[in-house]
N, C-alpha and C. Protein backbone atom coordinates (compact mmCIF):
# COMPACT_ATOMS: atom_id res chain seq x y z
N UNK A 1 76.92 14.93 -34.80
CA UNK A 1 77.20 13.79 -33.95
C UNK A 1 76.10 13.60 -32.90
N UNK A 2 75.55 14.66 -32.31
CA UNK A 2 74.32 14.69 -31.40
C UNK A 2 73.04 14.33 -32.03
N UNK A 3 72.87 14.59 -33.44
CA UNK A 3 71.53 14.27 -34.06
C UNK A 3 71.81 12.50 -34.09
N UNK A 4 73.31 12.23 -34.38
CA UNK A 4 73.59 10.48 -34.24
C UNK A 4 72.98 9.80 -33.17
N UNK A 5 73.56 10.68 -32.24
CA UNK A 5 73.28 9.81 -31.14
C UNK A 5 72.04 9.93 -30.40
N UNK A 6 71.04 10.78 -31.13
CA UNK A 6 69.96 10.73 -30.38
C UNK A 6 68.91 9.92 -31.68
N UNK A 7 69.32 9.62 -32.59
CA UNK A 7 68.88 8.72 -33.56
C UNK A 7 68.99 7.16 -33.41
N UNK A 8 70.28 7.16 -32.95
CA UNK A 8 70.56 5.45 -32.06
C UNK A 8 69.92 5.02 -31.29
N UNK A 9 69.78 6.07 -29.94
CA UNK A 9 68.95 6.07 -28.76
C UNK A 9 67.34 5.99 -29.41
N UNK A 10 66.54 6.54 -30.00
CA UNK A 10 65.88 6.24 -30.51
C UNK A 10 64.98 4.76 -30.90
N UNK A 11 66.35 4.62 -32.07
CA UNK A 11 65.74 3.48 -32.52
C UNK A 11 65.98 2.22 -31.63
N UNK A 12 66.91 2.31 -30.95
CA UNK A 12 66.91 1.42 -29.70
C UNK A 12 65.86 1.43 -28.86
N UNK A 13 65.10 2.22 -28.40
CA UNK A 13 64.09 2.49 -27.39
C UNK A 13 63.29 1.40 -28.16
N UNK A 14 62.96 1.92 -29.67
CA UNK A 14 61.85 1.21 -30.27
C UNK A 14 61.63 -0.42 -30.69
N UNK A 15 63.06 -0.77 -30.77
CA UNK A 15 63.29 -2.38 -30.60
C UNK A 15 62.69 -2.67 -29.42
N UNK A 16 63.29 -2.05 -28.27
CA UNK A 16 63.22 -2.63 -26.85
C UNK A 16 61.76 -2.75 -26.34
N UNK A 17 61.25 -2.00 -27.14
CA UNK A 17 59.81 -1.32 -26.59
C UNK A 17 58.82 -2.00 -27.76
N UNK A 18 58.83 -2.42 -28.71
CA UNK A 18 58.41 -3.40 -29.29
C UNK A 18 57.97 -4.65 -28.68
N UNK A 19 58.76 -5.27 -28.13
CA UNK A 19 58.37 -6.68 -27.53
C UNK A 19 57.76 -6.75 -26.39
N UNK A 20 57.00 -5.28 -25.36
CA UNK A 20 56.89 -5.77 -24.72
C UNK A 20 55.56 -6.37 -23.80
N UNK A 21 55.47 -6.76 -23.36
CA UNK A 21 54.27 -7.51 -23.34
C UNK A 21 53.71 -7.18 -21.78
N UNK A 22 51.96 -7.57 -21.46
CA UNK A 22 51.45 -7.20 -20.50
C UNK A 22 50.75 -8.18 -19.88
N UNK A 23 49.86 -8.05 -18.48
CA UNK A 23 49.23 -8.56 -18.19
C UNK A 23 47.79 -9.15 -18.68
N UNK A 24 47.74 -10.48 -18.06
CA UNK A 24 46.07 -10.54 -18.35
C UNK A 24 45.50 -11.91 -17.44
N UNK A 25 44.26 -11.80 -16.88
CA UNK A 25 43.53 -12.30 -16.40
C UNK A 25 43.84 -13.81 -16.16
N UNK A 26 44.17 -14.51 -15.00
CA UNK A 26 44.44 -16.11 -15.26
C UNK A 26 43.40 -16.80 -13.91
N UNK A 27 43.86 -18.21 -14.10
CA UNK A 27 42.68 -18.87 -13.10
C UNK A 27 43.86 -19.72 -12.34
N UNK A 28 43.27 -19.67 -11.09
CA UNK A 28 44.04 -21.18 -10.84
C UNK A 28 43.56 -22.49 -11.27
N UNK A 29 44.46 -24.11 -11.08
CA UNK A 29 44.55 -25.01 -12.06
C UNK A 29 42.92 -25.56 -11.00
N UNK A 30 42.36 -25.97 -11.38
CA UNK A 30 40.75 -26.45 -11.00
C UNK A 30 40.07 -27.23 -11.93
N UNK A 31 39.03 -28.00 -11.12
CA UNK A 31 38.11 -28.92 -12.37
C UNK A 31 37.39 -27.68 -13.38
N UNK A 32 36.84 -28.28 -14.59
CA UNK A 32 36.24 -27.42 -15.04
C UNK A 32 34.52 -27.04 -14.87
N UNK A 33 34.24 -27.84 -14.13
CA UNK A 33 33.04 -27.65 -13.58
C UNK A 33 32.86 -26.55 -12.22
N UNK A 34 33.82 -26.54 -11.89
CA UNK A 34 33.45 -24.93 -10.41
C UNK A 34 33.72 -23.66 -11.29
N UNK A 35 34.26 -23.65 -12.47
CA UNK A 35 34.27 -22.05 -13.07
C UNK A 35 32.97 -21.65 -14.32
N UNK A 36 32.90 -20.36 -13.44
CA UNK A 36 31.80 -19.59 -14.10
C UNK A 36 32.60 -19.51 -16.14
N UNK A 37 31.49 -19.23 -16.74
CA UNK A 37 31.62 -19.31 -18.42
C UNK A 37 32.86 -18.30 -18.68
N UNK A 38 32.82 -17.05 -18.12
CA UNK A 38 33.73 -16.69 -18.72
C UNK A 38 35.27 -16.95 -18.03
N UNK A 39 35.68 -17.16 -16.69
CA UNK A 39 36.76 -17.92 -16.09
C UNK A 39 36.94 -19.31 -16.80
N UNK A 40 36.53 -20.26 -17.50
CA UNK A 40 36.85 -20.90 -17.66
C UNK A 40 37.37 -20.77 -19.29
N UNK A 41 37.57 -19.68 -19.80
CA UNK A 41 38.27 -19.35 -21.31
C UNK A 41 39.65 -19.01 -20.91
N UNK A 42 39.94 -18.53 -19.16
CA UNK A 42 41.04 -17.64 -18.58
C UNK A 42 42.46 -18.64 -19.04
N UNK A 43 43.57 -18.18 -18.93
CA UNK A 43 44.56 -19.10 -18.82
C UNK A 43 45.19 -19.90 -17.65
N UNK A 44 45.60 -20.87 -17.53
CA UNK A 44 46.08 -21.38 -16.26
C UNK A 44 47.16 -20.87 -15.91
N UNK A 45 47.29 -20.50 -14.57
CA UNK A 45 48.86 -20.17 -14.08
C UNK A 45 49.26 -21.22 -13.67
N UNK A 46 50.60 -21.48 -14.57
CA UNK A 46 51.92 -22.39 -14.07
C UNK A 46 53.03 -21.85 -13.76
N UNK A 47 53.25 -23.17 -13.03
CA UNK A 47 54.93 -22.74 -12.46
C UNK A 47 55.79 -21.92 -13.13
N UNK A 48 56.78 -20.99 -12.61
CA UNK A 48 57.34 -20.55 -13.86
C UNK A 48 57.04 -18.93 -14.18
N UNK A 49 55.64 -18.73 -14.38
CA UNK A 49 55.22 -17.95 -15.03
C UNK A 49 55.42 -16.25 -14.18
N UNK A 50 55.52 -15.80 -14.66
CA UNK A 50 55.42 -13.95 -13.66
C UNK A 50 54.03 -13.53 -13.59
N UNK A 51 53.98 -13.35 -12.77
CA UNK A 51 52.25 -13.10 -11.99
C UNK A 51 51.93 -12.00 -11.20
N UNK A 52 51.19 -11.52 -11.12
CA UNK A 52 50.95 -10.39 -10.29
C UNK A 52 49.52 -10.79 -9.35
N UNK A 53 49.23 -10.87 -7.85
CA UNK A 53 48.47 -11.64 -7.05
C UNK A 53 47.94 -10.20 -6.61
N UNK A 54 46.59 -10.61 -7.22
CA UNK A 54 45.38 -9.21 -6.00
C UNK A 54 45.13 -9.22 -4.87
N UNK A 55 45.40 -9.03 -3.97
CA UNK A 55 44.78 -9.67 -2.56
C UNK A 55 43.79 -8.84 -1.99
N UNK A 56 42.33 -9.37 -1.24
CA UNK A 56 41.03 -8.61 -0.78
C UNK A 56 41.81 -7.25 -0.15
N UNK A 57 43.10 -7.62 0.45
CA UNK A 57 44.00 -6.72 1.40
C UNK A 57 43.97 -5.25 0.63
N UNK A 58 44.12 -5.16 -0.80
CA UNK A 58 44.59 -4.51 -1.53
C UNK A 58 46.01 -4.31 -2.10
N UNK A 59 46.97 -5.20 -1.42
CA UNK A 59 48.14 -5.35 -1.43
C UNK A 59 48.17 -5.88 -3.03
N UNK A 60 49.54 -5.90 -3.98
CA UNK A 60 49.42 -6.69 -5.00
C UNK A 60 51.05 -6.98 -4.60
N UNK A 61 50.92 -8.28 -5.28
CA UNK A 61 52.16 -8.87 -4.99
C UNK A 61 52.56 -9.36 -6.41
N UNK A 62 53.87 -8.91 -6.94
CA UNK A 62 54.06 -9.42 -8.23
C UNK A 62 55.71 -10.46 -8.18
N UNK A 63 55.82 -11.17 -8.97
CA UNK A 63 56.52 -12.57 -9.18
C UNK A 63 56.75 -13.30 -9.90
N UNK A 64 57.47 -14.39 -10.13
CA UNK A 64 57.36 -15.95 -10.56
C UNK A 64 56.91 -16.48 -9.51
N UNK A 65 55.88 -17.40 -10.43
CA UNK A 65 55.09 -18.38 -10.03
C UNK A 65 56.20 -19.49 -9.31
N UNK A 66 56.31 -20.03 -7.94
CA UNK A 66 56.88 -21.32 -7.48
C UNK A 66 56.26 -22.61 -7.18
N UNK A 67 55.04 -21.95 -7.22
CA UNK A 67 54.04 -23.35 -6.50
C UNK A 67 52.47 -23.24 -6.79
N UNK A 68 52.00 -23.68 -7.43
CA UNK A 68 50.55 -23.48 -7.79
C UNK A 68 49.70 -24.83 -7.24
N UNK A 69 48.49 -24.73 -6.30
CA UNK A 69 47.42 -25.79 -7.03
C UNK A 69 46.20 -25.31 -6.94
N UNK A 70 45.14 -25.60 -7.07
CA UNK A 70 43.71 -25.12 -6.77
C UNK A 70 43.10 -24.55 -5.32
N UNK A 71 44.22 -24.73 -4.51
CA UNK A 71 43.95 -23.58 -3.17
C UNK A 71 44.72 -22.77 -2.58
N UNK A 72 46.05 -23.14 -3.35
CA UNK A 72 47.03 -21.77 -3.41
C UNK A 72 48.19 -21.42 -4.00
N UNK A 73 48.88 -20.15 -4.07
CA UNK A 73 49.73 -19.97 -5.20
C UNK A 73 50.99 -19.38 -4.69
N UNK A 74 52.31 -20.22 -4.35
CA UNK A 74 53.32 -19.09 -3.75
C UNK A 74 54.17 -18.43 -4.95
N UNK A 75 54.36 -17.03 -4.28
CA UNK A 75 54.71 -16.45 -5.57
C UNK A 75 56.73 -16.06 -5.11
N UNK A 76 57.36 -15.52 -5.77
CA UNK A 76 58.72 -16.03 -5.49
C UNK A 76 59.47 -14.66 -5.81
N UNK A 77 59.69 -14.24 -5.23
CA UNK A 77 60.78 -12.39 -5.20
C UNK A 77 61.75 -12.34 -4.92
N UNK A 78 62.48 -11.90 -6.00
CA UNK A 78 64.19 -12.06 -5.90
C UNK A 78 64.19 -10.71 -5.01
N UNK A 79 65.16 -10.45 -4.08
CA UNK A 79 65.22 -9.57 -2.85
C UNK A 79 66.93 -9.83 -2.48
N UNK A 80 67.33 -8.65 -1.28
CA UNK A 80 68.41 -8.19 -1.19
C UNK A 80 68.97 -9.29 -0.45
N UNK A 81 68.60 -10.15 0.12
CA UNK A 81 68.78 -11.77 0.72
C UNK A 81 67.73 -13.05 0.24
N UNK A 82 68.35 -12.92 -0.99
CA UNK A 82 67.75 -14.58 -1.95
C UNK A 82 66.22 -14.06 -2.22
N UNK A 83 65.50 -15.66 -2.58
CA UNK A 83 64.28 -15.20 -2.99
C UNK A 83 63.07 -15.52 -2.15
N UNK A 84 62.74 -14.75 -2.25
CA UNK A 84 61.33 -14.55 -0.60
C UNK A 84 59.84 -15.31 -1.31
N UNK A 85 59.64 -15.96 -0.68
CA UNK A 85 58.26 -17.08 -1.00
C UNK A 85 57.07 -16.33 -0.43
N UNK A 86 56.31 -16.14 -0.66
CA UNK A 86 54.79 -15.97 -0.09
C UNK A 86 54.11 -16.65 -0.63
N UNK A 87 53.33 -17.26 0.32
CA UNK A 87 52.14 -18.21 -0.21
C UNK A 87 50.65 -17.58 0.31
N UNK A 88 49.88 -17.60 -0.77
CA UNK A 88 48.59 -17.29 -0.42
C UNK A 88 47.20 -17.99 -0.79
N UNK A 89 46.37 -18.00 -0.07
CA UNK A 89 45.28 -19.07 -0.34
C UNK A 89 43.95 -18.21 -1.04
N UNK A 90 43.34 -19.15 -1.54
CA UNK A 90 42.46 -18.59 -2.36
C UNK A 90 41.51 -18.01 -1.84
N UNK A 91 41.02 -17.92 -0.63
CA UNK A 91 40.22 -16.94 0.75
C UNK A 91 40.61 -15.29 0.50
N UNK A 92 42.09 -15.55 0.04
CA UNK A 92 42.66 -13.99 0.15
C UNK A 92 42.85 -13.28 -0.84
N UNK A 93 42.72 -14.26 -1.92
CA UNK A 93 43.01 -13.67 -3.77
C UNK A 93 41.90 -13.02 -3.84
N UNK A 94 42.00 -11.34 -4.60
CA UNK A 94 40.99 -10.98 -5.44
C UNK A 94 40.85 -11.77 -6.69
N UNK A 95 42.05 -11.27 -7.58
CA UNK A 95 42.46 -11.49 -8.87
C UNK A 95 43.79 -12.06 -9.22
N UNK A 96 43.97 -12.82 -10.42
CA UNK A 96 45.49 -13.17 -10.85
C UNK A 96 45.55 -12.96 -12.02
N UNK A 97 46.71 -12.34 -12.30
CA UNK A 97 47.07 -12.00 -13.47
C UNK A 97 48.40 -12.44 -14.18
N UNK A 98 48.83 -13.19 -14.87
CA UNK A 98 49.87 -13.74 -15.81
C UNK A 98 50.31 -12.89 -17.00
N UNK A 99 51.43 -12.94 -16.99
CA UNK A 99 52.60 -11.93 -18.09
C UNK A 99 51.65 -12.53 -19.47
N UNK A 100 51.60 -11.71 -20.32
CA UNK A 100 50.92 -12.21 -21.57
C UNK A 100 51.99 -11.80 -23.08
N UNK A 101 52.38 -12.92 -23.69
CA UNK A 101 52.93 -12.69 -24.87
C UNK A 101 52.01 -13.39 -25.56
N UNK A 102 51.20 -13.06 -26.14
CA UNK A 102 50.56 -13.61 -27.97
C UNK A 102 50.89 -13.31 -28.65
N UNK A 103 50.82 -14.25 -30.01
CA UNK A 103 51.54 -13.85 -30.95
C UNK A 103 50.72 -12.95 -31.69
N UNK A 104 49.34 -12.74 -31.43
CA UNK A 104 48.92 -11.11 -32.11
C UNK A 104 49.06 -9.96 -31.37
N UNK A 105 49.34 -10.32 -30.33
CA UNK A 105 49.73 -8.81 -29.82
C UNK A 105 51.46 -8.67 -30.26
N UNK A 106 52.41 -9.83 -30.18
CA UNK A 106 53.60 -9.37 -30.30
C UNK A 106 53.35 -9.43 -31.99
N UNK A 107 52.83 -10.10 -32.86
CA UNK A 107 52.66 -9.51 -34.12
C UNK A 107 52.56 -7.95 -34.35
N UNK A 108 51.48 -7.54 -33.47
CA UNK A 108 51.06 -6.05 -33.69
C UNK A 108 52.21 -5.27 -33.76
N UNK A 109 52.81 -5.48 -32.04
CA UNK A 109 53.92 -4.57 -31.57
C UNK A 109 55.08 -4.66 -32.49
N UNK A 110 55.27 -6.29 -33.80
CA UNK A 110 56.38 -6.17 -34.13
C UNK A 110 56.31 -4.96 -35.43
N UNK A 111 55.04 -4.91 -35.86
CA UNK A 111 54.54 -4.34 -37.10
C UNK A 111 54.58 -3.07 -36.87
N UNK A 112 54.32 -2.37 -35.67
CA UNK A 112 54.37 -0.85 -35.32
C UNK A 112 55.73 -0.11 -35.22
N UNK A 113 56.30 -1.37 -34.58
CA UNK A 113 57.96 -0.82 -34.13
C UNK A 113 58.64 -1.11 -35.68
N UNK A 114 58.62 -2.06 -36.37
CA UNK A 114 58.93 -1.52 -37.77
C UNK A 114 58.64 -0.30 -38.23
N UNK A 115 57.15 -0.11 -38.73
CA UNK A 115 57.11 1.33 -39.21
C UNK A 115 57.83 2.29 -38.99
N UNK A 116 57.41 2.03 -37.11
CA UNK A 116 58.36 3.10 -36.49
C UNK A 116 59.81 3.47 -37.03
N UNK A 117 60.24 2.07 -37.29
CA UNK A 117 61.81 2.13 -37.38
C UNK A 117 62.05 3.13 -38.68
N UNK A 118 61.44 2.48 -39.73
CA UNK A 118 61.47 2.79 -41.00
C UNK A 118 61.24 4.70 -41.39
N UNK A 119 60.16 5.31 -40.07
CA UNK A 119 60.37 6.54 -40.21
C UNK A 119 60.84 7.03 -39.77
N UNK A 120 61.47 6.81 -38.22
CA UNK A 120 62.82 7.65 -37.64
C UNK A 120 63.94 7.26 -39.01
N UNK A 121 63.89 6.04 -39.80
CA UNK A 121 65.37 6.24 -40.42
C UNK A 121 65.17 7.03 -41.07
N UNK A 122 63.61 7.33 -42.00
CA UNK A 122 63.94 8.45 -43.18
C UNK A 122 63.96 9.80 -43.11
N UNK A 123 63.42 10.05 -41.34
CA UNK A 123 64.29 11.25 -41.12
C UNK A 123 65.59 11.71 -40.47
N UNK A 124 66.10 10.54 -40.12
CA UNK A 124 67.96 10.58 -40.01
C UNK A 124 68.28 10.62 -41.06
N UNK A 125 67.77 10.28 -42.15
CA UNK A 125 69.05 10.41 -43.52
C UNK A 125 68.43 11.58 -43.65
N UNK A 126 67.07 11.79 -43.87
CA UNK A 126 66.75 13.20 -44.16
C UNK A 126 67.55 14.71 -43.45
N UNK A 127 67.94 14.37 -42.10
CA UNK A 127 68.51 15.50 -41.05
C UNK A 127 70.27 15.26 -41.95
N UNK A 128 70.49 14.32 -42.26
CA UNK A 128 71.94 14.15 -42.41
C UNK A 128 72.08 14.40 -43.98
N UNK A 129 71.33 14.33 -44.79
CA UNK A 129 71.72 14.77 -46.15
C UNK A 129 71.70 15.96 -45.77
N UNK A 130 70.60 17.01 -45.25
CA UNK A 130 70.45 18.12 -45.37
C UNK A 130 71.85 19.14 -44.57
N UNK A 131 72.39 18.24 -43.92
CA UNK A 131 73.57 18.99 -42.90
C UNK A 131 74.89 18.85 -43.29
N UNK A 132 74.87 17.65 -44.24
CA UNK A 132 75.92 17.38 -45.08
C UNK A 132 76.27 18.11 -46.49
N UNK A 133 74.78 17.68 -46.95
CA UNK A 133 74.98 18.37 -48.11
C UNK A 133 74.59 17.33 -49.59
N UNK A 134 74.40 17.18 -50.68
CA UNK A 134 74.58 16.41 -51.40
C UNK A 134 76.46 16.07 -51.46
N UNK A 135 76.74 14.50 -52.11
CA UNK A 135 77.81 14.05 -52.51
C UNK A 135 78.08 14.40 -53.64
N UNK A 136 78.97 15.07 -54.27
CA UNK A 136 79.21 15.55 -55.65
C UNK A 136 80.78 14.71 -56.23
């Protein structure tokens, strides 16, 4: 019953842990003429989005996006009394970074966590024939 339940737990981890996705590099919304060659391949942060804000401070501030334009970005934190706004201007940004799901990275992750799945199962049946026994 313990090899069960640490076989469940398992393969649960590996669903959960499959999908999940990371940061990556974004710009604020701007003409395309003030960004250098490689900022201007970056993605735009929109409203909405979960972000994590660099500041020169060293502070990082992570969030949903509430308010974006080309000189500043308030970011939005659910907290123990509602959700707390900070707004910051582009004087104070190091870096911004936006939650990233692609579909080749969540391709990848879905293709690994299969495998995965597929060999924790064949050694749960493997642990459980062997403890059981053959069916006669």
């Amino acid at each position: 019953m313990v090899l069960f339940r640490k076989a469940t737990l398992s393969i649960a981890l590996l669903v959960l842990l499959a999908g999940c996705s990371g940061f990556k590099p974004a710009k604020l919304p701007t003409t395309q003429g003030d960004l250098a060659e490689e900022e201007a391949t970056r993605p735009v942060v929109v409203v909405g989005a979960p972000a994590k804000v660099y500041l020169k401070s060293g502070t990082v501030v992570e969030g949903d996006v509430v308010q974006v334009d080309s000189e500043s970005i308030t970011i939005g934190q659910a907290g123990n009394y509602g959700l707390k706004e900070s707004t910051f201007l582009t004087s104070e940004i190091e870096k911004i970074e936006v939650a990233s799901s692609s579909k080749a990275s969540s391709l990848a992750a879905s293709a690994v966590g299969g495998v995965m799945l597929v060999a924790v199962s064949a050694v749960v049946l493997a642990f459980l024939f062997l403890e059981v026994g053959p069916l006669d």
